[in-house]
PDB file of N, CA and C in Angstrom:
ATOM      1  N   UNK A   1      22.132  28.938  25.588  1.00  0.00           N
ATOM      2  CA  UNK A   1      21.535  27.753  26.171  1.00  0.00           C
ATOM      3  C   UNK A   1      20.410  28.184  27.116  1.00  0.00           C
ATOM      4  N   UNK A   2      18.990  27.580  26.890  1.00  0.00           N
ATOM      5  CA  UNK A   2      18.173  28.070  27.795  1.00  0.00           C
ATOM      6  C   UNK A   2      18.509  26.647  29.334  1.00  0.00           C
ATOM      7  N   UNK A   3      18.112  27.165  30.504  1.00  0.00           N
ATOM      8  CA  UNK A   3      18.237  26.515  31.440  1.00  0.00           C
ATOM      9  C   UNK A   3      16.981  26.042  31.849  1.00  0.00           C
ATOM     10  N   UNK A   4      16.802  24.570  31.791  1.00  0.00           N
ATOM     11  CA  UNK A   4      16.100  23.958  32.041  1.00  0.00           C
ATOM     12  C   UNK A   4      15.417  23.798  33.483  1.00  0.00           C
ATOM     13  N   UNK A   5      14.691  24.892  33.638  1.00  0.00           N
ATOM     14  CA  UNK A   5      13.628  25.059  34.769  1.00  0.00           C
ATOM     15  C   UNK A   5      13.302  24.133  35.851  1.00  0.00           C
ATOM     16  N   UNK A   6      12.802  23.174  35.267  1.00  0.00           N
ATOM     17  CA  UNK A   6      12.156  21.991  35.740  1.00  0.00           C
ATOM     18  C   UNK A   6      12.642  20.873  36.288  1.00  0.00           C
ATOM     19  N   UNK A   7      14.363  21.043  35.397  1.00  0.00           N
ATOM     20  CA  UNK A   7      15.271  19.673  36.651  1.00  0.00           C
ATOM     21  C   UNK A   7      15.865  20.993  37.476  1.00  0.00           C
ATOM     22  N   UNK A   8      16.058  22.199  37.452  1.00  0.00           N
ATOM     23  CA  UNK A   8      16.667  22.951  38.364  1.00  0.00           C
ATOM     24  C   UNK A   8      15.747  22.995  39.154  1.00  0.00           C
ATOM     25  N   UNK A   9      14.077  23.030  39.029  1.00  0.00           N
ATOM     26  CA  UNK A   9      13.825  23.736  40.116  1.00  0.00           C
ATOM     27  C   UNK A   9      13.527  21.959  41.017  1.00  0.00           C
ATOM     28  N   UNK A  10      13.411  20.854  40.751  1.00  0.00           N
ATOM     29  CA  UNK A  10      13.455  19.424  41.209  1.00  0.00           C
ATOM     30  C   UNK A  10      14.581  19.585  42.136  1.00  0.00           C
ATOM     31  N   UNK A  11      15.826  19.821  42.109  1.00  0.00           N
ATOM     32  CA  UNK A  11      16.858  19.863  42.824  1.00  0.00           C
ATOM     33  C   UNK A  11      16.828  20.966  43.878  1.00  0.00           C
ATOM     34  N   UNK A  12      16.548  22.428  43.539  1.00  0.00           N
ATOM     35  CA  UNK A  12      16.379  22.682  44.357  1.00  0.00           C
ATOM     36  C   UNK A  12      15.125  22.277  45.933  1.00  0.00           C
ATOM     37  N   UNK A  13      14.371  21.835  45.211  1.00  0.00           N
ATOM     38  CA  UNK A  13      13.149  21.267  45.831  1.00  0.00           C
ATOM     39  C   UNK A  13      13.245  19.962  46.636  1.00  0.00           C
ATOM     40  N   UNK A  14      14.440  19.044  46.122  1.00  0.00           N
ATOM     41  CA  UNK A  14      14.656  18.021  46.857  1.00  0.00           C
ATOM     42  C   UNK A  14      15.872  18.677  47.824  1.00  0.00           C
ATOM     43  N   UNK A  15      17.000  19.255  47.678  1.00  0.00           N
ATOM     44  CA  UNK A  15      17.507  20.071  48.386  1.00  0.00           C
ATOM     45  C   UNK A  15      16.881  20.855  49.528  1.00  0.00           C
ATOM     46  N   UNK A  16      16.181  21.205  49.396  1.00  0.00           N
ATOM     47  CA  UNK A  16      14.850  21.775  50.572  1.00  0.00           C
ATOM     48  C   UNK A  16      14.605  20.775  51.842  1.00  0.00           C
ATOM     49  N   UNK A  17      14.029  19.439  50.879  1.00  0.00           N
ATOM     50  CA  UNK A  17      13.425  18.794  51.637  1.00  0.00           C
ATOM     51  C   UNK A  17      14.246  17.759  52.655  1.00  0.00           C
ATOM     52  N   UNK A  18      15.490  17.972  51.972  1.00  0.00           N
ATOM     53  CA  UNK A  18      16.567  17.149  52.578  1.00  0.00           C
ATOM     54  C   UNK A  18      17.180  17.840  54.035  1.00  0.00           C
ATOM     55  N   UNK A  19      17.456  18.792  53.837  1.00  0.00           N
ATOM     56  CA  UNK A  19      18.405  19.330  54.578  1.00  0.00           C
ATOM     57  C   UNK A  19      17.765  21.014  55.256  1.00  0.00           C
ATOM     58  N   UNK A  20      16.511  21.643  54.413  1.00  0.00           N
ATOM     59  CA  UNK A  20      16.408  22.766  54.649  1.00  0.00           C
ATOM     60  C   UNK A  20      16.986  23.963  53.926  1.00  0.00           C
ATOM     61  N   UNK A  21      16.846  25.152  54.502  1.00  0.00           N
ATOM     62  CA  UNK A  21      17.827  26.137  53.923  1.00  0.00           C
ATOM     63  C   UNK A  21      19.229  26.032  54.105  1.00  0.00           C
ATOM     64  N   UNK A  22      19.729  26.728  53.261  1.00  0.00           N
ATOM     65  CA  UNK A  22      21.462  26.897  53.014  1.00  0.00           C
ATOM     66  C   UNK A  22      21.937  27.373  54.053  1.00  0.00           C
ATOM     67  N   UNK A  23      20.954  28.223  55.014  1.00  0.00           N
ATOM     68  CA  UNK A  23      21.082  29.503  56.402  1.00  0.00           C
ATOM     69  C   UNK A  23      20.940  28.494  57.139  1.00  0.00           C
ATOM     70  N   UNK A  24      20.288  27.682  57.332  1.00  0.00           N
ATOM     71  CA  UNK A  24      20.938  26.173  58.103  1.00  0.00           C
ATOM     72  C   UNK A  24      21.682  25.468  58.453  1.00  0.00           C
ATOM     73  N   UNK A  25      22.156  25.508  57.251  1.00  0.00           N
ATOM     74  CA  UNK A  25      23.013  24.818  57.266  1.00  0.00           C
ATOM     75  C   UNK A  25      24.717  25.493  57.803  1.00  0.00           C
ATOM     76  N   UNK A  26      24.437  27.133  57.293  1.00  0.00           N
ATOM     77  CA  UNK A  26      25.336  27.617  57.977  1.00  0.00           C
ATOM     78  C   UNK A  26      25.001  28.290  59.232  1.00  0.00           C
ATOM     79  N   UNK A  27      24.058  27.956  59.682  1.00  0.00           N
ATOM     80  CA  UNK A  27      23.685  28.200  61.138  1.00  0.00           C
ATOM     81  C   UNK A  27      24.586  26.832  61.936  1.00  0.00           C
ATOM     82  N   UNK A  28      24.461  25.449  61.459  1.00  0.00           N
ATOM     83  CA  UNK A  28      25.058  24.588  62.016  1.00  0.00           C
ATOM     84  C   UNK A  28      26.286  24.900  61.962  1.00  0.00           C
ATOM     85  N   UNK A  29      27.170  24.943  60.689  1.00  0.00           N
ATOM     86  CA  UNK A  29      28.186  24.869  60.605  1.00  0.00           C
ATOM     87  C   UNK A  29      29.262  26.125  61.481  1.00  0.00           C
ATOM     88  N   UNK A  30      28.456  27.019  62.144  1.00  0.00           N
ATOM     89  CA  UNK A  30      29.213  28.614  63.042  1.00  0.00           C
ATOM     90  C   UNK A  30      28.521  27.650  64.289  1.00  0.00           C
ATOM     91  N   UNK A  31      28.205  26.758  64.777  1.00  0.00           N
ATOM     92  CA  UNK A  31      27.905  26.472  66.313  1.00  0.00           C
ATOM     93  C   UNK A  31      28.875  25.824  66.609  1.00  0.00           C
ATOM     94  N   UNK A  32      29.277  26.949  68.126  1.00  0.00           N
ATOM     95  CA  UNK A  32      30.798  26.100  68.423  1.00  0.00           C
ATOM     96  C   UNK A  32      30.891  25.240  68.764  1.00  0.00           C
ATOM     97  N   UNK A  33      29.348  24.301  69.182  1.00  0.00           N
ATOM     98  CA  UNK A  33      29.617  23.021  69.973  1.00  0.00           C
ATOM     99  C   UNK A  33      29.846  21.710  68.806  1.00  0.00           C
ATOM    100  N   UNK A  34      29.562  22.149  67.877  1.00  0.00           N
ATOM    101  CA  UNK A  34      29.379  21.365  66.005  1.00  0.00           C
ATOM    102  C   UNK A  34      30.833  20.594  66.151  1.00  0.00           C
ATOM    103  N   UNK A  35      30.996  19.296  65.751  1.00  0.00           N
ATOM    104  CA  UNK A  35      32.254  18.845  65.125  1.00  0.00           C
ATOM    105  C   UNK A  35      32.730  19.758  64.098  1.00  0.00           C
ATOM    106  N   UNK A  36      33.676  19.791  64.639  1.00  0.00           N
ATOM    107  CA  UNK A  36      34.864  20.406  62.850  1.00  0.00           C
ATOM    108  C   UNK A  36      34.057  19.762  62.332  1.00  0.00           C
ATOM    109  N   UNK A  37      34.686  18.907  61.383  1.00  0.00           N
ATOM    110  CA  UNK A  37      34.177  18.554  60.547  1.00  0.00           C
ATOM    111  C   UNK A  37      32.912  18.033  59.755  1.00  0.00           C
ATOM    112  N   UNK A  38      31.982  18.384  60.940  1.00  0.00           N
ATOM    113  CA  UNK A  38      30.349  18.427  60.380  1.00  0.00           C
ATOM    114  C   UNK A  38      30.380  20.229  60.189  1.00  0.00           C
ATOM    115  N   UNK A  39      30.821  20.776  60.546  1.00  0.00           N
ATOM    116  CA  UNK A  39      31.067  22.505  60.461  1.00  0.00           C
ATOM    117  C   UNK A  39      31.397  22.490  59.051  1.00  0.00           C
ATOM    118  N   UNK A  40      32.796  22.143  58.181  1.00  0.00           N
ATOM    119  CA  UNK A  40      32.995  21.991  56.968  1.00  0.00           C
ATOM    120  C   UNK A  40      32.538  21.222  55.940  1.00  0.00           C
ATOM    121  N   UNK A  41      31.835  20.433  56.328  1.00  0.00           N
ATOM    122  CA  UNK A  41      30.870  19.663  55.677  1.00  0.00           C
ATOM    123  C   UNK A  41      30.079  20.282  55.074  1.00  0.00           C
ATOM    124  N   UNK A  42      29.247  21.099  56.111  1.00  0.00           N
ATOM    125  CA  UNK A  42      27.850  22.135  56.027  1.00  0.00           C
ATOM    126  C   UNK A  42      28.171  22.693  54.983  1.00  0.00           C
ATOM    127  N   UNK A  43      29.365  23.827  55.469  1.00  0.00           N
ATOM    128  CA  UNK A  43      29.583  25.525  54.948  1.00  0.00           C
ATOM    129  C   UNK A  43      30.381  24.651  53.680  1.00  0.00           C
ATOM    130  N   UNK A  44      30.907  23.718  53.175  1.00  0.00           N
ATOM    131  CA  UNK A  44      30.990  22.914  51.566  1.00  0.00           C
ATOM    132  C   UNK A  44      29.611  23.064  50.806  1.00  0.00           C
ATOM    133  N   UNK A  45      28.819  22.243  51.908  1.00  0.00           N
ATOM    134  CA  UNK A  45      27.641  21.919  50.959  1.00  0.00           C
ATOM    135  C   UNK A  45      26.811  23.159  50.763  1.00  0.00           C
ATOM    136  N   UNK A  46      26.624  24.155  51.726  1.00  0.00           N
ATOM    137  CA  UNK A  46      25.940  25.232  51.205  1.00  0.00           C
ATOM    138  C   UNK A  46      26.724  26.141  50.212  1.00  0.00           C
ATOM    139  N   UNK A  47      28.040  25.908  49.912  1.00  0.00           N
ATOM    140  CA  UNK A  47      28.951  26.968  48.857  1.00  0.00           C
ATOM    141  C   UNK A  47      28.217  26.306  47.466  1.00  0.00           C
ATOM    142  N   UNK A  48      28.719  24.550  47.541  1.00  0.00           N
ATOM    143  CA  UNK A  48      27.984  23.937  46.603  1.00  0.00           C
ATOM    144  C   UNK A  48      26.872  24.274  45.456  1.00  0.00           C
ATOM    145  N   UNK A  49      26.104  24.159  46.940  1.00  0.00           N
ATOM    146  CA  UNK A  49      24.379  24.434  46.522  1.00  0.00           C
ATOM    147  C   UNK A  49      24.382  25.872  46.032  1.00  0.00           C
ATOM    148  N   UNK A  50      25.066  26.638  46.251  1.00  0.00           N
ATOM    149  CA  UNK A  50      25.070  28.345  45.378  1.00  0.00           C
ATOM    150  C   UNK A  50      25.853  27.996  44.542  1.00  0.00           C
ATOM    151  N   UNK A  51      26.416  27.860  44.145  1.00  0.00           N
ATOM    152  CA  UNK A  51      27.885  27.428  43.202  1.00  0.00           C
ATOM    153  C   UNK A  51      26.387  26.827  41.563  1.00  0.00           C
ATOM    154  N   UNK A  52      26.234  25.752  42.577  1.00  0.00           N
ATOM    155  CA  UNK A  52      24.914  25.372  41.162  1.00  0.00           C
ATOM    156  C   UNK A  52      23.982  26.115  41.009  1.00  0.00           C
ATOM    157  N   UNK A  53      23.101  26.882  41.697  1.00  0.00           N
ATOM    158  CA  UNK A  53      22.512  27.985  40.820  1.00  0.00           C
ATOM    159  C   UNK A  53      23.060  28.586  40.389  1.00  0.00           C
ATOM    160  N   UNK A  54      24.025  29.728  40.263  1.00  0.00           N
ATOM    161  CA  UNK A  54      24.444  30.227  39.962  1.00  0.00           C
ATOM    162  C   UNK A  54      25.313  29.871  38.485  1.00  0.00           C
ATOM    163  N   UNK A  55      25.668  28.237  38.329  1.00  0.00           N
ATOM    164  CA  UNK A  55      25.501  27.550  37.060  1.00  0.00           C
ATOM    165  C   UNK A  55      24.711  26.687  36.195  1.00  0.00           C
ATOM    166  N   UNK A  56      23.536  26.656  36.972  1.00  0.00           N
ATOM    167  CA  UNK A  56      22.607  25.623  36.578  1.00  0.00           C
ATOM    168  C   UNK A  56      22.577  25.282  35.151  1.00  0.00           C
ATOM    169  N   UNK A  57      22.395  26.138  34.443  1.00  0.00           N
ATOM    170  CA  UNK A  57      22.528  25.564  32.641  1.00  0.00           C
ATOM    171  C   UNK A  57      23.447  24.687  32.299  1.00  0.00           C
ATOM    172  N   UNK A  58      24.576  24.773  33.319  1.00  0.00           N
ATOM    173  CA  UNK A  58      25.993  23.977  32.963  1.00  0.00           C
ATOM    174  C   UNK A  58      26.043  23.017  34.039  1.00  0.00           C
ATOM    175  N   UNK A  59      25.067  22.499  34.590  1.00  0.00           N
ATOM    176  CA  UNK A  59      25.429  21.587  35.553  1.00  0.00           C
ATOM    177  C   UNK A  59      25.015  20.270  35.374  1.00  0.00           C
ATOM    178  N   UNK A  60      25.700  19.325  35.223  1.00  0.00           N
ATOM    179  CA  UNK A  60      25.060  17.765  34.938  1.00  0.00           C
ATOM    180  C   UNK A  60      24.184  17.201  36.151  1.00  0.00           C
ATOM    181  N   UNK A  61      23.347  16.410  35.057  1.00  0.00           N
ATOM    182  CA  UNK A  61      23.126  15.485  36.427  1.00  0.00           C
ATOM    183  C   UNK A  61      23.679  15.408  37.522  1.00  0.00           C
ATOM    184  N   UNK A  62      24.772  14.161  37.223  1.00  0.00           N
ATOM    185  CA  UNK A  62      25.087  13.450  38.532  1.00  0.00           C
ATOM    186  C   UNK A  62      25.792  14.566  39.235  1.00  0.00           C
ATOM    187  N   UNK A  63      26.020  15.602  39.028  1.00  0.00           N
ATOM    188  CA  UNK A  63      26.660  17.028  40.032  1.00  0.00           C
ATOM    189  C   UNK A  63      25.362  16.748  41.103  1.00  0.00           C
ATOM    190  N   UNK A  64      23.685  17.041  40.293  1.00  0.00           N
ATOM    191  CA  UNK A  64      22.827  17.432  40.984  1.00  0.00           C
ATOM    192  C   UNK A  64      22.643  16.135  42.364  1.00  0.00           C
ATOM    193  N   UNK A  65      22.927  14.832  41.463  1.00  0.00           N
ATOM    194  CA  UNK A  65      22.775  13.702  42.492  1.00  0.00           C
ATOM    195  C   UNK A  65      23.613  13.438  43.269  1.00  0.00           C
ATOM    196  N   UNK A  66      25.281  14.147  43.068  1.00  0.00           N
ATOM    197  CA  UNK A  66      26.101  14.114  44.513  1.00  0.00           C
ATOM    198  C   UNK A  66      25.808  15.007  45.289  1.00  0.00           C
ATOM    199  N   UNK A  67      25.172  16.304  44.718  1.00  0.00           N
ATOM    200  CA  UNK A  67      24.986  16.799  45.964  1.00  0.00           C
ATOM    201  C   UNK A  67      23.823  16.616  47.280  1.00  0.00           C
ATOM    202  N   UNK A  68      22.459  16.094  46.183  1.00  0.00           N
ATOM    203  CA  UNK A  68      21.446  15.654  46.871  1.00  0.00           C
ATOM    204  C   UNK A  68      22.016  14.498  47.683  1.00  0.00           C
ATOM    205  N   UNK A  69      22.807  13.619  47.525  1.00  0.00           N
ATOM    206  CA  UNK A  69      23.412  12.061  48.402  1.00  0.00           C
ATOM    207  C   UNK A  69      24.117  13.089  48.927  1.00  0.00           C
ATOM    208  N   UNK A  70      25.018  14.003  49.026  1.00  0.00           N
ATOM    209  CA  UNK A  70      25.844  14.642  50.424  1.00  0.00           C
ATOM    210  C   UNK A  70      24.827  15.592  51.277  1.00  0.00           C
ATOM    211  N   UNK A  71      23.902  15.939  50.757  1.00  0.00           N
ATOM    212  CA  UNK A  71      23.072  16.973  51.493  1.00  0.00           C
ATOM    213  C   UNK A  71      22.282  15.775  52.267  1.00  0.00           C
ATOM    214  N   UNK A  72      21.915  14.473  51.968  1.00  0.00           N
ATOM    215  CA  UNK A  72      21.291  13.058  52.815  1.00  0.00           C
ATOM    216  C   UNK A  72      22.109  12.795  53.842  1.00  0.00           C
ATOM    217  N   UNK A  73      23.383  12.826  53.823  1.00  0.00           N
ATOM    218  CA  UNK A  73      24.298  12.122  54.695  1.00  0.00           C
ATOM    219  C   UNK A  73      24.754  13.614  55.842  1.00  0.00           C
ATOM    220  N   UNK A  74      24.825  15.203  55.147  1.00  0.00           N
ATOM    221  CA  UNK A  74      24.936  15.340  56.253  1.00  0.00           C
ATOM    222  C   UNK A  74      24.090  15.625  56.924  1.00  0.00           C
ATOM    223  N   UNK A  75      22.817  15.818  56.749  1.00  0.00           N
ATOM    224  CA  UNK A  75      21.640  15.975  57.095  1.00  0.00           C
ATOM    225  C   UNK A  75      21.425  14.998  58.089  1.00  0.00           C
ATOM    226  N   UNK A  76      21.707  13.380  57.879  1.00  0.00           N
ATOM    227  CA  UNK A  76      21.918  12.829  59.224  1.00  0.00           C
ATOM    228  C   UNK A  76      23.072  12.848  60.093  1.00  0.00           C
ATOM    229  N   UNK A  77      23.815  13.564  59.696  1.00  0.00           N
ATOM    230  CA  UNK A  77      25.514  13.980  60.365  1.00  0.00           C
ATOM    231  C   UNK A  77      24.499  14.914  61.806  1.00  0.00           C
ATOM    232  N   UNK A  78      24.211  15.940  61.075  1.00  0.00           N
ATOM    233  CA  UNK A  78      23.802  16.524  62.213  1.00  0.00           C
ATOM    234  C   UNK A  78      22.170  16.335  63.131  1.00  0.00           C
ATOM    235  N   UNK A  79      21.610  15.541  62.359  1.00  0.00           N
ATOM    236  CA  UNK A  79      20.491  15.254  63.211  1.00  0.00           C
ATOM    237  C   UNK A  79      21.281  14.169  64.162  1.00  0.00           C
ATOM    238  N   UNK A  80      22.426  13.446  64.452  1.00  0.00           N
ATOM    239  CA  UNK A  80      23.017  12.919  65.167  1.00  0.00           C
ATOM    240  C   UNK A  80      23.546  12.952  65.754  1.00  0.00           C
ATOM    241  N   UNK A  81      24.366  14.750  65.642  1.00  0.00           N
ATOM    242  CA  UNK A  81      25.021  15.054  66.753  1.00  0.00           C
ATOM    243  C   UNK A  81      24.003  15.842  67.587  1.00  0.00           C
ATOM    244  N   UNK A  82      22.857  16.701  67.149  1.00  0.00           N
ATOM    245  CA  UNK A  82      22.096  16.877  68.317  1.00  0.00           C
ATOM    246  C   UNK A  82      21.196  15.858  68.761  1.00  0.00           C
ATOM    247  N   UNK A  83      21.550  14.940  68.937  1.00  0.00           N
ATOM    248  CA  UNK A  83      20.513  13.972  69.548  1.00  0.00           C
ATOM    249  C   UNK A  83      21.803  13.104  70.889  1.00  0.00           C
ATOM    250  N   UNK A  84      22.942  13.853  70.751  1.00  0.00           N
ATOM    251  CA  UNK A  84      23.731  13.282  71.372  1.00  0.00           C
ATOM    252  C   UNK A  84      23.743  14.640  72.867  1.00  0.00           C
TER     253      UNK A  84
END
């Protein structure tokens, strides 16, 4: 199966723009002042986001669109707790 370039590299690219790097995200998720559970949130969604490259040929759509809608939500998870 060749892997289709062009929706992988879309996802990664909206992934970017959402949330940043993966090192971000586990930069948030090791700060001790972080909710638990915005901490496991993160270090989920960045396993995630490697988990699908690392299968991209085999990954459906809507995989790519839950993760882009969880990488939206926590992306305002934590632009909300530092604003607190």
């Amino acid at each position: 199966m060749v892997p289709d370039y062009e929706r992988i590299g879309r996802f990664i690219y909206s992934f970017h723009r959402i949330c940043g790097s993966v090192e971000t995200l586990t930069e948030t998720a090791l700060a001790e002042s972080a909710p638990r559970e915005l901490k496991v949130r993160a270090a989920s969604l960045a396993q995630n986001f490697n988990h699908i490259l690392e299968n991209a040929a085999s990954t459906v759509d809507s995989e790519f669109s839950a993760t882009l809608k969880e990488a939206s939500e926590i992306q305002m998870e934590i632009e909300k707790w530092r604003s607190v």
